[in-house]
PDB file of N, CA and C in Angstrom:
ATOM      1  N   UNK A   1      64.484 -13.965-156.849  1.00  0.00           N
ATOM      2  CA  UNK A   1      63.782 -14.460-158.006  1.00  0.00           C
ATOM      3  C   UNK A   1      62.323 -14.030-157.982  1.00  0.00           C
ATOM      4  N   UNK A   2      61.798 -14.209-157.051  1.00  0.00           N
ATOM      5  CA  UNK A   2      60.619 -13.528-156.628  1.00  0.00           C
ATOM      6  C   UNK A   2      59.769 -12.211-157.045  1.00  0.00           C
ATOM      7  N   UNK A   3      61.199 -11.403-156.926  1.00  0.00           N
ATOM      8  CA  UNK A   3      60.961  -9.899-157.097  1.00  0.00           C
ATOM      9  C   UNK A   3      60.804  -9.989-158.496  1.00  0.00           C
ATOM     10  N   UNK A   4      61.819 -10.618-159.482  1.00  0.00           N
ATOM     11  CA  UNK A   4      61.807 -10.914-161.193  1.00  0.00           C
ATOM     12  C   UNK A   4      60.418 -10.668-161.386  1.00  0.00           C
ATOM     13  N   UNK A   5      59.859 -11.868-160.745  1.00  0.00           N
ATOM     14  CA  UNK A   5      58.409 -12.271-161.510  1.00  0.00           C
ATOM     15  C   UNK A   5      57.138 -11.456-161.179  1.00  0.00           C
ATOM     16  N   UNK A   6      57.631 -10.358-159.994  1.00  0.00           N
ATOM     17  CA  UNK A   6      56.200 -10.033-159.748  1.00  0.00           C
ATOM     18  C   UNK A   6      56.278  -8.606-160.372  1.00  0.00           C
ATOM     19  N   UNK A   7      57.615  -8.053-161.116  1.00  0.00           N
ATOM     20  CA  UNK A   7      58.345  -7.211-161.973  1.00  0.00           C
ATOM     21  C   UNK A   7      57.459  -7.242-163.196  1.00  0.00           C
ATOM     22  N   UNK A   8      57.733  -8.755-163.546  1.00  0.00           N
ATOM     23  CA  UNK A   8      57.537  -9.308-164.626  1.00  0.00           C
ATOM     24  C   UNK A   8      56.001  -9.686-165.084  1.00  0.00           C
ATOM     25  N   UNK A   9      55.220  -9.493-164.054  1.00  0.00           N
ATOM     26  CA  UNK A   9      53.707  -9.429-163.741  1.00  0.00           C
ATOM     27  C   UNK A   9      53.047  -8.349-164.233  1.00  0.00           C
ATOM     28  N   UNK A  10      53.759  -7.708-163.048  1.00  0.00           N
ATOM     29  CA  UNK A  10      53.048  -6.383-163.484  1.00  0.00           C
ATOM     30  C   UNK A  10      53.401  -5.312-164.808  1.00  0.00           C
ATOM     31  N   UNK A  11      54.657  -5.460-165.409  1.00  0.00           N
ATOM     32  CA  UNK A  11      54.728  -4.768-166.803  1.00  0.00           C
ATOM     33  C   UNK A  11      53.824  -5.947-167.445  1.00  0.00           C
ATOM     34  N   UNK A  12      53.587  -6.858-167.723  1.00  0.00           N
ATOM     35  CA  UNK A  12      52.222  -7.906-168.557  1.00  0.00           C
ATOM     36  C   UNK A  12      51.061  -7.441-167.697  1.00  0.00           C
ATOM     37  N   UNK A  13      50.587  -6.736-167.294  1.00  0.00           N
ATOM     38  CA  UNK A  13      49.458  -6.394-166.667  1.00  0.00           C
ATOM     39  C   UNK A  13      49.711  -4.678-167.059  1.00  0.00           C
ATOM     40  N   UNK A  14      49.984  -3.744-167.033  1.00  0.00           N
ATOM     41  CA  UNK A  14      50.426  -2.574-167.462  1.00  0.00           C
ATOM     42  C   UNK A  14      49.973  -2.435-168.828  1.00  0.00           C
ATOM     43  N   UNK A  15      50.820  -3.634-169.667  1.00  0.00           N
ATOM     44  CA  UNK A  15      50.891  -3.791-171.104  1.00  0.00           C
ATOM     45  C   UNK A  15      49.308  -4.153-171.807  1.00  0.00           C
ATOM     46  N   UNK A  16      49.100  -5.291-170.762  1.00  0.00           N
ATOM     47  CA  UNK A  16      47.585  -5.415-171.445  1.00  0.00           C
ATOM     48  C   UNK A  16      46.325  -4.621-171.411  1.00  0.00           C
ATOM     49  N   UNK A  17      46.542  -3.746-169.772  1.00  0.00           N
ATOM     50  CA  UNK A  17      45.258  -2.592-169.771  1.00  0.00           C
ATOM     51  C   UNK A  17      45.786  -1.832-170.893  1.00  0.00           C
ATOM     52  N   UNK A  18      46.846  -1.184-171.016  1.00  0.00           N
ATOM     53  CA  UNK A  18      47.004   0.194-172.219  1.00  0.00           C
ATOM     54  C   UNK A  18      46.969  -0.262-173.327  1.00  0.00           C
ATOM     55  N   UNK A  19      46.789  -1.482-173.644  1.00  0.00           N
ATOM     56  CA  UNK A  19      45.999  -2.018-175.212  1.00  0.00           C
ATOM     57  C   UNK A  19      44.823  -1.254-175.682  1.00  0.00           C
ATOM     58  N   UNK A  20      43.753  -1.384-174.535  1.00  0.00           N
ATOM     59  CA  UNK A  20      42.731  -0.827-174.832  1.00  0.00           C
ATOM     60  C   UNK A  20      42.832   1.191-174.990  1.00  0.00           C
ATOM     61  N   UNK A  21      43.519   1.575-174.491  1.00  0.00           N
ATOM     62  CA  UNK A  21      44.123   2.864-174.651  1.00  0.00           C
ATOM     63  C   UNK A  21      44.702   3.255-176.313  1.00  0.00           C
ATOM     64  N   UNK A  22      45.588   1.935-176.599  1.00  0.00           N
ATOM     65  CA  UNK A  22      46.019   2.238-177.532  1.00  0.00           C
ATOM     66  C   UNK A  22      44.994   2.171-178.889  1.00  0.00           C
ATOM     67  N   UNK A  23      44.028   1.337-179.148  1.00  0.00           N
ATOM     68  CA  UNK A  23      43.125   0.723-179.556  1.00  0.00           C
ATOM     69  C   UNK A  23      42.304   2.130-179.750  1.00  0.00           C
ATOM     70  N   UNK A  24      42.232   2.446-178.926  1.00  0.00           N
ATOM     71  CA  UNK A  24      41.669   3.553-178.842  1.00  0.00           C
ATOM     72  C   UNK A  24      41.705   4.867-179.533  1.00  0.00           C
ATOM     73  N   UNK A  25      42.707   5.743-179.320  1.00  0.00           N
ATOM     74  CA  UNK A  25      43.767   5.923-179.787  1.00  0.00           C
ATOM     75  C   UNK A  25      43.874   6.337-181.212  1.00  0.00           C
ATOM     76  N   UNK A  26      44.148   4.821-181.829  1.00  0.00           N
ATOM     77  CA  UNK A  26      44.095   4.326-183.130  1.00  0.00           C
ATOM     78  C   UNK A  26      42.829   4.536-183.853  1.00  0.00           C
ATOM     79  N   UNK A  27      41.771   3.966-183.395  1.00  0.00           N
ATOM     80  CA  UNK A  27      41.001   4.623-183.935  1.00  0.00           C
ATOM     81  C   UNK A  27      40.263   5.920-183.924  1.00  0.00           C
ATOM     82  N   UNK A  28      40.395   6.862-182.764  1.00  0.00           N
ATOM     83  CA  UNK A  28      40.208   8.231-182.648  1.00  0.00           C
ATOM     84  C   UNK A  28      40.991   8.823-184.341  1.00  0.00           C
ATOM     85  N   UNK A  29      42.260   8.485-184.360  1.00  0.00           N
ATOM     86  CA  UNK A  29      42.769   8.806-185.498  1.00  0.00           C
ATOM     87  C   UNK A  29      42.127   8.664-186.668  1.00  0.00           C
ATOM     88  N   UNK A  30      41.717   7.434-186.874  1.00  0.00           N
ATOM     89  CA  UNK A  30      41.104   7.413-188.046  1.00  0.00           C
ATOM     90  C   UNK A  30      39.881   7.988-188.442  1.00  0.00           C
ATOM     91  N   UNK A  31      38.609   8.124-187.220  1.00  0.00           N
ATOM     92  CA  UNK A  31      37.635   8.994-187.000  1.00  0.00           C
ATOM     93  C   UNK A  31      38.054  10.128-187.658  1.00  0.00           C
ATOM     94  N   UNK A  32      39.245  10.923-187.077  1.00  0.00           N
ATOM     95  CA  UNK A  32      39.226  12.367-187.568  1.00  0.00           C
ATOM     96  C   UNK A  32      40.473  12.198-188.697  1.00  0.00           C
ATOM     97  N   UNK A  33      40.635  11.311-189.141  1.00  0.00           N
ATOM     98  CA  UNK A  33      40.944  11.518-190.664  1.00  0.00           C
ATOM     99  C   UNK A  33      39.946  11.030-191.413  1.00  0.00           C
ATOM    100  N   UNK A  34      38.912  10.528-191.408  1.00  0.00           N
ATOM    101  CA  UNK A  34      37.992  10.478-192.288  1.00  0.00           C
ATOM    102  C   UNK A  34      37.416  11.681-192.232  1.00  0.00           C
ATOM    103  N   UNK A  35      37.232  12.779-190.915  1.00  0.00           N
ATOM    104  CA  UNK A  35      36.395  13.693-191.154  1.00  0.00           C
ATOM    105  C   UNK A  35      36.371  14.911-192.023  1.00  0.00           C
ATOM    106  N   UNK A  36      38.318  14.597-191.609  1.00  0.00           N
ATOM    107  CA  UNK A  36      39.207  15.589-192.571  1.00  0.00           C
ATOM    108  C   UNK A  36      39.258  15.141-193.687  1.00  0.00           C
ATOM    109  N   UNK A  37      38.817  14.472-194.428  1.00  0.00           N
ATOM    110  CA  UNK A  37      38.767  14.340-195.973  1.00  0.00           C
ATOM    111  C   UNK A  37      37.415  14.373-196.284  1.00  0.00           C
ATOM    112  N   UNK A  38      36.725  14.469-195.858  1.00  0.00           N
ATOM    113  CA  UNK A  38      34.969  14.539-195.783  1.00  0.00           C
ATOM    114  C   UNK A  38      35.254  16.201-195.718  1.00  0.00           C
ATOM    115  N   UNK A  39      35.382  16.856-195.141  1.00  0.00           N
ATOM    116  CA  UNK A  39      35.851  18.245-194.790  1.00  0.00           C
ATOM    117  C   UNK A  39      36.520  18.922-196.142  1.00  0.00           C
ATOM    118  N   UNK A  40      37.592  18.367-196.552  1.00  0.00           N
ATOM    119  CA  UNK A  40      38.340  19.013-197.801  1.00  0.00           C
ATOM    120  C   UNK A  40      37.421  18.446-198.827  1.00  0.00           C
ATOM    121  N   UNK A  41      37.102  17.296-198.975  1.00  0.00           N
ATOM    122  CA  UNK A  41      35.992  17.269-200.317  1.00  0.00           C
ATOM    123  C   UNK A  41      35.265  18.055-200.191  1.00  0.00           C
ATOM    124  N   UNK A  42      34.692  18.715-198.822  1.00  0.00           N
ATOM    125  CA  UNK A  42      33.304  19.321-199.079  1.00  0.00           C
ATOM    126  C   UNK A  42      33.412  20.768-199.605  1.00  0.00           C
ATOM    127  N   UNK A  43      34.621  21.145-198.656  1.00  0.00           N
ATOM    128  CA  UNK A  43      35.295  22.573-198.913  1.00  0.00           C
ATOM    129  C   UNK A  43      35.629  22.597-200.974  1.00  0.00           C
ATOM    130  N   UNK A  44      36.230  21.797-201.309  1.00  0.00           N
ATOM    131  CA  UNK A  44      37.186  21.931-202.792  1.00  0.00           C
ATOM    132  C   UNK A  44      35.554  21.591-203.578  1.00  0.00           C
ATOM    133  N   UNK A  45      34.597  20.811-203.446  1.00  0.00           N
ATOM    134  CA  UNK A  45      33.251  20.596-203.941  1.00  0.00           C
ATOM    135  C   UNK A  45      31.672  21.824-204.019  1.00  0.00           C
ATOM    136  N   UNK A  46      32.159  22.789-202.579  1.00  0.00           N
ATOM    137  CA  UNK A  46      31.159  23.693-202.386  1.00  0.00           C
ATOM    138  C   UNK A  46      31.105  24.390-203.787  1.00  0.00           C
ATOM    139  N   UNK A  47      31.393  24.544-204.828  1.00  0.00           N
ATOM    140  CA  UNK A  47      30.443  25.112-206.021  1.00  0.00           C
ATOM    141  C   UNK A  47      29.612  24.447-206.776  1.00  0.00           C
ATOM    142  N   UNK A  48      29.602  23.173-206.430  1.00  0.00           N
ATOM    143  CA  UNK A  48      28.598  22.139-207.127  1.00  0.00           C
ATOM    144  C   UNK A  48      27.442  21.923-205.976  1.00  0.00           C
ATOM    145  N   UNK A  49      26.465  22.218-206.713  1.00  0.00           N
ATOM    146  CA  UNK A  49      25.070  21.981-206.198  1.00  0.00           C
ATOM    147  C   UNK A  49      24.466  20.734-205.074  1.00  0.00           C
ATOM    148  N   UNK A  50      24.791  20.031-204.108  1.00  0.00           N
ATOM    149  CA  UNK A  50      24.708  18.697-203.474  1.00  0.00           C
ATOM    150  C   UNK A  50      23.433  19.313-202.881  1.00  0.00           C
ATOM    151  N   UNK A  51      22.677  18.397-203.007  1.00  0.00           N
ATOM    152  CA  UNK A  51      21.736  17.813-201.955  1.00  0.00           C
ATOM    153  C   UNK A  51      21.875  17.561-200.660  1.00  0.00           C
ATOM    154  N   UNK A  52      21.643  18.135-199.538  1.00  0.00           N
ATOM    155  CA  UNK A  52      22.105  17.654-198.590  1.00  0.00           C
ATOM    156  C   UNK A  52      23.811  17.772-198.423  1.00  0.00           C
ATOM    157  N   UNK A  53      24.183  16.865-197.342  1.00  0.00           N
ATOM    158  CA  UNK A  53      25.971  17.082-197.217  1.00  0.00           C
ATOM    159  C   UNK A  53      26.349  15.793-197.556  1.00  0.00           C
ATOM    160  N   UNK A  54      27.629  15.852-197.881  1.00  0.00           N
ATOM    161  CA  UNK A  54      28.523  14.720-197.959  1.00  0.00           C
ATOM    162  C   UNK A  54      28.290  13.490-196.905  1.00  0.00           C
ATOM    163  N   UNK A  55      28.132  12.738-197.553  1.00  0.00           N
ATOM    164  CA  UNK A  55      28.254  11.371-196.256  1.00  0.00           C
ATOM    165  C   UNK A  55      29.261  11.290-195.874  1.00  0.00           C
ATOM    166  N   UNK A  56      29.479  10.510-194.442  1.00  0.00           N
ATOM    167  CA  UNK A  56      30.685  10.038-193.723  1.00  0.00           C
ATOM    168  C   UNK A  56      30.709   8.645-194.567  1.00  0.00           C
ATOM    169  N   UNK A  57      29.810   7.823-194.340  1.00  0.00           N
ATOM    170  CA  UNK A  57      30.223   6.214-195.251  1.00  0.00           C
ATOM    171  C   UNK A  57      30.658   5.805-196.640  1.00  0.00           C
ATOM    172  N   UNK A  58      31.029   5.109-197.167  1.00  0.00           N
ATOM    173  CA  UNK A  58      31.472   4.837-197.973  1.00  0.00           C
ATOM    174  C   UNK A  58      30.349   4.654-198.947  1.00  0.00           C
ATOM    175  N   UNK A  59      30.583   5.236-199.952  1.00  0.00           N
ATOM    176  CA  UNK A  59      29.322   5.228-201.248  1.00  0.00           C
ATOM    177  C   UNK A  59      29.664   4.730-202.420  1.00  0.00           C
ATOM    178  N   UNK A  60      29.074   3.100-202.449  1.00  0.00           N
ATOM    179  CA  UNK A  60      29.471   2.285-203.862  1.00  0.00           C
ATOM    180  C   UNK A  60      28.119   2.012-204.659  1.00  0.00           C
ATOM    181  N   UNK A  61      27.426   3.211-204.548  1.00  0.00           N
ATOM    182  CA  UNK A  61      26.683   2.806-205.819  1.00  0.00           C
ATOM    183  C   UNK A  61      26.767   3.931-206.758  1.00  0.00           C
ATOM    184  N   UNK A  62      28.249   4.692-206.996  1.00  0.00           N
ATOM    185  CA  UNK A  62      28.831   5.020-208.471  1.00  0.00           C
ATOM    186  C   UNK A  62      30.492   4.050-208.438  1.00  0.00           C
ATOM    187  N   UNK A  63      29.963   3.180-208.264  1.00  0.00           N
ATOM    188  CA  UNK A  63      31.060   1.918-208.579  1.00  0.00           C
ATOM    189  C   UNK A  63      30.652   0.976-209.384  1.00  0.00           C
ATOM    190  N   UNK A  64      31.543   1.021-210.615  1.00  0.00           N
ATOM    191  CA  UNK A  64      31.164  -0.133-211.651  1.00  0.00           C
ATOM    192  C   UNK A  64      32.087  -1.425-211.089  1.00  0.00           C
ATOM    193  N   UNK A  65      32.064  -2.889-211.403  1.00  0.00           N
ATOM    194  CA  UNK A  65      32.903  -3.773-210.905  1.00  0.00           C
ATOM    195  C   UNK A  65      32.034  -4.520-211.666  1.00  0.00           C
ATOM    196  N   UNK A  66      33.394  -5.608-212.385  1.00  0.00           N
ATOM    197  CA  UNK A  66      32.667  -6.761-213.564  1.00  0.00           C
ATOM    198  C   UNK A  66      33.971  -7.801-213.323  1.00  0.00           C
ATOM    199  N   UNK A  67      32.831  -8.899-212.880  1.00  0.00           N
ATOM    200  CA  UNK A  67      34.727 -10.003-212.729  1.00  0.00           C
ATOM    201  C   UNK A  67      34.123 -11.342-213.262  1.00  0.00           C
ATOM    202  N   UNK A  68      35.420 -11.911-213.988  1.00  0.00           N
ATOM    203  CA  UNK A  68      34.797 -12.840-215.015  1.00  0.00           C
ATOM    204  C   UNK A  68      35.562 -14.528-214.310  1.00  0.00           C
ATOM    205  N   UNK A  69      34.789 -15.068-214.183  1.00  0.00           N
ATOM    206  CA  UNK A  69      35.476 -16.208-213.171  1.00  0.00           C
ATOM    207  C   UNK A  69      35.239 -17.574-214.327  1.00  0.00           C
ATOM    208  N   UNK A  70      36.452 -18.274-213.818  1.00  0.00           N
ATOM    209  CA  UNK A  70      36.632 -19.533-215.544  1.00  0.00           C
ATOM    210  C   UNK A  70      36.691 -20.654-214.518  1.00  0.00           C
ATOM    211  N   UNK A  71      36.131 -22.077-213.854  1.00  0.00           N
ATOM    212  CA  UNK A  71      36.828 -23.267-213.422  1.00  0.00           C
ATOM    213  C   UNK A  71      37.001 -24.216-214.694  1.00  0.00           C
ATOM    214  N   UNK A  72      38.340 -24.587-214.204  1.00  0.00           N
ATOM    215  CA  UNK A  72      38.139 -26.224-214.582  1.00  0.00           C
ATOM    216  C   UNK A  72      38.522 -27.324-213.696  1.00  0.00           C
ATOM    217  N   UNK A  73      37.635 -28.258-213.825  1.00  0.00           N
ATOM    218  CA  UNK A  73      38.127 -29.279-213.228  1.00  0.00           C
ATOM    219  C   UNK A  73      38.273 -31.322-213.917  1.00  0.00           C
ATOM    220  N   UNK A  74      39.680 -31.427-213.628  1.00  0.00           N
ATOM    221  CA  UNK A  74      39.771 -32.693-214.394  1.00  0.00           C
ATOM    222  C   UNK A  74      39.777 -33.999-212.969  1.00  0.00           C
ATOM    223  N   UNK A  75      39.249 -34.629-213.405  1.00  0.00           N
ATOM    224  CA  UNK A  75      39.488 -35.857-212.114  1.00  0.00           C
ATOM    225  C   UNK A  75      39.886 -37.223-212.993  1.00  0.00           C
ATOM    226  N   UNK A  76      40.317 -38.218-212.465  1.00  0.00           N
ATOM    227  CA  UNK A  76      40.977 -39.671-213.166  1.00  0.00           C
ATOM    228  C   UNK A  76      41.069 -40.216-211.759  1.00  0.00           C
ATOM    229  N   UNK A  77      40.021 -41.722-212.141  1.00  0.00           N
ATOM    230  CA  UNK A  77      39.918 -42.583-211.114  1.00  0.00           C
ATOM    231  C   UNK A  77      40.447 -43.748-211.284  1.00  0.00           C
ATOM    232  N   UNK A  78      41.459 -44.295-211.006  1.00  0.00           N
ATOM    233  CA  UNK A  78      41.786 -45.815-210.879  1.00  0.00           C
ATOM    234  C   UNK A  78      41.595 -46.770-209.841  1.00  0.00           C
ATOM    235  N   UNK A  79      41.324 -47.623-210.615  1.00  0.00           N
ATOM    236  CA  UNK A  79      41.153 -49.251-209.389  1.00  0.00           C
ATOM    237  C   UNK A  79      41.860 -50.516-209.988  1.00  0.00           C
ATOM    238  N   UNK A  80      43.035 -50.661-209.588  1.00  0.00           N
ATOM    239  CA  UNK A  80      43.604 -51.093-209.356  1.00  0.00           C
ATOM    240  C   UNK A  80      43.595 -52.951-208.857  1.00  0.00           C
ATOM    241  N   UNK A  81      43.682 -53.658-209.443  1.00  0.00           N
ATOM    242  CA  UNK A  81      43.148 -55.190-209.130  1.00  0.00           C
ATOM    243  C   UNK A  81      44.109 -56.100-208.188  1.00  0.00           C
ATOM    244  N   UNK A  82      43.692 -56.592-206.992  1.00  0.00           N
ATOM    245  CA  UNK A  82      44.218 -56.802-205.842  1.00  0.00           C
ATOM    246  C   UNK A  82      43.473 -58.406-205.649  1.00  0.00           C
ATOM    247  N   UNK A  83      44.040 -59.046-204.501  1.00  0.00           N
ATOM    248  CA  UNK A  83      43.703 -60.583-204.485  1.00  0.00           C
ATOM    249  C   UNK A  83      42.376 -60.761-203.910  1.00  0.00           C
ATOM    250  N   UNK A  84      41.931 -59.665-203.052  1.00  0.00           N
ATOM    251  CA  UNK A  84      40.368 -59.653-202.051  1.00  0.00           C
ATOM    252  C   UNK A  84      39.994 -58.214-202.376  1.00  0.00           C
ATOM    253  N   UNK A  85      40.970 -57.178-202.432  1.00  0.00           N
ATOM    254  CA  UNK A  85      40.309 -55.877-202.426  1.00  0.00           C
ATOM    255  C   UNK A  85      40.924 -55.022-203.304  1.00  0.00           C
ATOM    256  N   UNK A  86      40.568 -54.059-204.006  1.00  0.00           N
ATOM    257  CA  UNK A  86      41.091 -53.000-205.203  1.00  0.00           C
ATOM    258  C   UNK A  86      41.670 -51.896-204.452  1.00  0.00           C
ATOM    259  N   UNK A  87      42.770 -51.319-205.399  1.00  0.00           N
ATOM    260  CA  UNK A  87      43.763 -50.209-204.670  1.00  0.00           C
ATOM    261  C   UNK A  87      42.960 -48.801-205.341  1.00  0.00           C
ATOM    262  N   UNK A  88      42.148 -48.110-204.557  1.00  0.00           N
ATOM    263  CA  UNK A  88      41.396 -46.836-205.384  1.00  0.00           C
ATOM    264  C   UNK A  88      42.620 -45.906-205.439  1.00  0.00           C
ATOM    265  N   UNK A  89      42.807 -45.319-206.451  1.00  0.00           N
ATOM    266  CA  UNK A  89      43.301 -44.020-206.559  1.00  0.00           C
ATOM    267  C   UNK A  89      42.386 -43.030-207.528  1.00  0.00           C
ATOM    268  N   UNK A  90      42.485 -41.825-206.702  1.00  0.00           N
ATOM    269  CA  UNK A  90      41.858 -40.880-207.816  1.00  0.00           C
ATOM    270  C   UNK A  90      42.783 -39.471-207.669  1.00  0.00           C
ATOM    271  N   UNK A  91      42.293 -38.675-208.632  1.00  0.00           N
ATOM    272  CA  UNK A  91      43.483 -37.876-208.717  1.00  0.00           C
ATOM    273  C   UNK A  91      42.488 -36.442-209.291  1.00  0.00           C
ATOM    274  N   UNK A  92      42.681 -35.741-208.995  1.00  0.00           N
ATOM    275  CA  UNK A  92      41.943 -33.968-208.967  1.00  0.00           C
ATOM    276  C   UNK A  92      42.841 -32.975-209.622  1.00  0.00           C
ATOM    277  N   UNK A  93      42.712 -32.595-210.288  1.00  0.00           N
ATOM    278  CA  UNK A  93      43.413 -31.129-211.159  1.00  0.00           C
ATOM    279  C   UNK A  93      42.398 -30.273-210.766  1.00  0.00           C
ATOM    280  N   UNK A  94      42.223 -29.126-210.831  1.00  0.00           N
ATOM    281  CA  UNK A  94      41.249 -27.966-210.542  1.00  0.00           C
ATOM    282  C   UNK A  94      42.032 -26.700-210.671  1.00  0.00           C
ATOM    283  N   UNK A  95      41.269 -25.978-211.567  1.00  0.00           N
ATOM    284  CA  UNK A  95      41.928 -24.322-211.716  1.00  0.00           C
ATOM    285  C   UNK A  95      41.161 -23.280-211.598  1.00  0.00           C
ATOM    286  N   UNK A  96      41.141 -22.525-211.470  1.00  0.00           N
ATOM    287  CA  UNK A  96      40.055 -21.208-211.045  1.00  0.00           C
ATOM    288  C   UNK A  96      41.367 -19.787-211.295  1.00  0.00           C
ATOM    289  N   UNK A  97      40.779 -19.110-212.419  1.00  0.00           N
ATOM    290  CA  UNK A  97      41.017 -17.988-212.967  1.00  0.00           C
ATOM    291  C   UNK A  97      40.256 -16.677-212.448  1.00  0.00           C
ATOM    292  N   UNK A  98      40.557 -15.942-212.356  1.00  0.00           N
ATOM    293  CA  UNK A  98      39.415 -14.471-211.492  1.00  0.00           C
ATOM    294  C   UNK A  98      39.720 -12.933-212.491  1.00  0.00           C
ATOM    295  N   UNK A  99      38.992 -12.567-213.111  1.00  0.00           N
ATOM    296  CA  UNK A  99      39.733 -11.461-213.401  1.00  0.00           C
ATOM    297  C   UNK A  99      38.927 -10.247-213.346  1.00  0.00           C
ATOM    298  N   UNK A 100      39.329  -9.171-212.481  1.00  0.00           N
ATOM    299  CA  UNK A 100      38.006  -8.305-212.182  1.00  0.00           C
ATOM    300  C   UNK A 100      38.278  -7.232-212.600  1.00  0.00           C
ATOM    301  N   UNK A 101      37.819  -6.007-212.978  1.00  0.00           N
ATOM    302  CA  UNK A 101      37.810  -4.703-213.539  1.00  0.00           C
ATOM    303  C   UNK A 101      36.870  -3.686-212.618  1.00  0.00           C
ATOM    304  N   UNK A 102      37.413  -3.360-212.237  1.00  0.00           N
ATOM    305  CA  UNK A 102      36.463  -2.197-211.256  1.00  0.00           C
ATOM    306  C   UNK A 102      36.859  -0.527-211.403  1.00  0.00           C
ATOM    307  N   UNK A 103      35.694   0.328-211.925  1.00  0.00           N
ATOM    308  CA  UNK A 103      36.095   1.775-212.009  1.00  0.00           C
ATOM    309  C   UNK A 103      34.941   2.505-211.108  1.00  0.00           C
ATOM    310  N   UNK A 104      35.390   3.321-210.606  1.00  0.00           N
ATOM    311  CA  UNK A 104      34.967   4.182-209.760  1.00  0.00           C
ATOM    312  C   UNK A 104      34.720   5.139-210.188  1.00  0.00           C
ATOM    313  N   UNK A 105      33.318   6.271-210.126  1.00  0.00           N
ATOM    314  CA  UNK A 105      33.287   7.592-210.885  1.00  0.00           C
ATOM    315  C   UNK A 105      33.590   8.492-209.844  1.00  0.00           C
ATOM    316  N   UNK A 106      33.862   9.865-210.409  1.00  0.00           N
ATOM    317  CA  UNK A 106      34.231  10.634-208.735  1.00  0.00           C
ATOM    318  C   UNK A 106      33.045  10.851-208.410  1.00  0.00           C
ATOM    319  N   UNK A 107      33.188  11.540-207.022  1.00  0.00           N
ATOM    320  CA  UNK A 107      31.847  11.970-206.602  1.00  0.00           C
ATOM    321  C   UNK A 107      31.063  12.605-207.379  1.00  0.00           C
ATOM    322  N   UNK A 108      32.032  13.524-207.852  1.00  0.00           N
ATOM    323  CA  UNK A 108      30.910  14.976-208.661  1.00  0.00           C
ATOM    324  C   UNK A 108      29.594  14.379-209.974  1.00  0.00           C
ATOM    325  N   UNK A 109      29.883  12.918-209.901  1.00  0.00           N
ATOM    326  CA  UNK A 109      28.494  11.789-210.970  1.00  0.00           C
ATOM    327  C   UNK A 109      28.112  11.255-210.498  1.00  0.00           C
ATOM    328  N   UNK A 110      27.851  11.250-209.055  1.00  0.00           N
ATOM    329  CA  UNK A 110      26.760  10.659-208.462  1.00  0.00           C
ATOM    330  C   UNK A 110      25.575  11.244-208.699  1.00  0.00           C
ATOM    331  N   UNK A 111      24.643  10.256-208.739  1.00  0.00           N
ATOM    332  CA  UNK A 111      23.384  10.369-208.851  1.00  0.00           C
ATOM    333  C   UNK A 111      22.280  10.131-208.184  1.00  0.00           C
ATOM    334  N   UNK A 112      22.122  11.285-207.695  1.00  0.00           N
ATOM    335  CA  UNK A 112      21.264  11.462-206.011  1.00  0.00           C
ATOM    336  C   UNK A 112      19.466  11.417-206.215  1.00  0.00           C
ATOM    337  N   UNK A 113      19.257  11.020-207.088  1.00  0.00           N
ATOM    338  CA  UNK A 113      17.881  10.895-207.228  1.00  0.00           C
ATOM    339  C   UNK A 113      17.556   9.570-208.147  1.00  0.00           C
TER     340      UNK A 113
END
């Protein structure tokens, strides 16, 4: 039984160092897929005039976004008449509506000055 657990130890000890491997890994990937699309925009874009190069970060100021938010809220309180003390009840309705519209221009309308 012994042998089970110290089996059983060490693959949970195995498993948890190569987390950080995997973690790793994972994001190496994503590093060089962002670079590679930073790369093909820049390549399919080189006849338009840019300032400087393409950023790596994310660029939201040619992002429009307009969101229109509605509450309501109803409440109803009762008290209730008792021989020494009143029975409170109250009661809450509440709704919240969200509705957002967001457009994005492509790069090629950004406006660098």
């Amino acid at each position: 039984m012994g042998e089970y657990v110290l089996v059983f130890v060490i693959v949970l000890s195995v498993m948890g160092a190569m987390t950080v491997y995997f973690k790793r890994a994972i994001q190496a990937r994503m590093y060089d897929a962002r670079n590679a699309m930073v790369g093909t925009v820049y390549e399919r874009t080189n006849e338009i005039n840019y300032v400087g190069e393409i950023g790596v970060a994310y660029e939201p100021y040619y992002t429009n976004t307009t969101s229109s938010v509605q509450r309501t809220s109803e409440s109803e309180t009762r008290l209730k008449p008792g021989l020494t003390t009143g029975i409170f009840s109250k009661t809450i309705n509440e709704t919240t509506a969200v509705q957002t519209e967001s457009t994005t221009a492509p790069p090629k309308d950004v406006d660098l000055f």
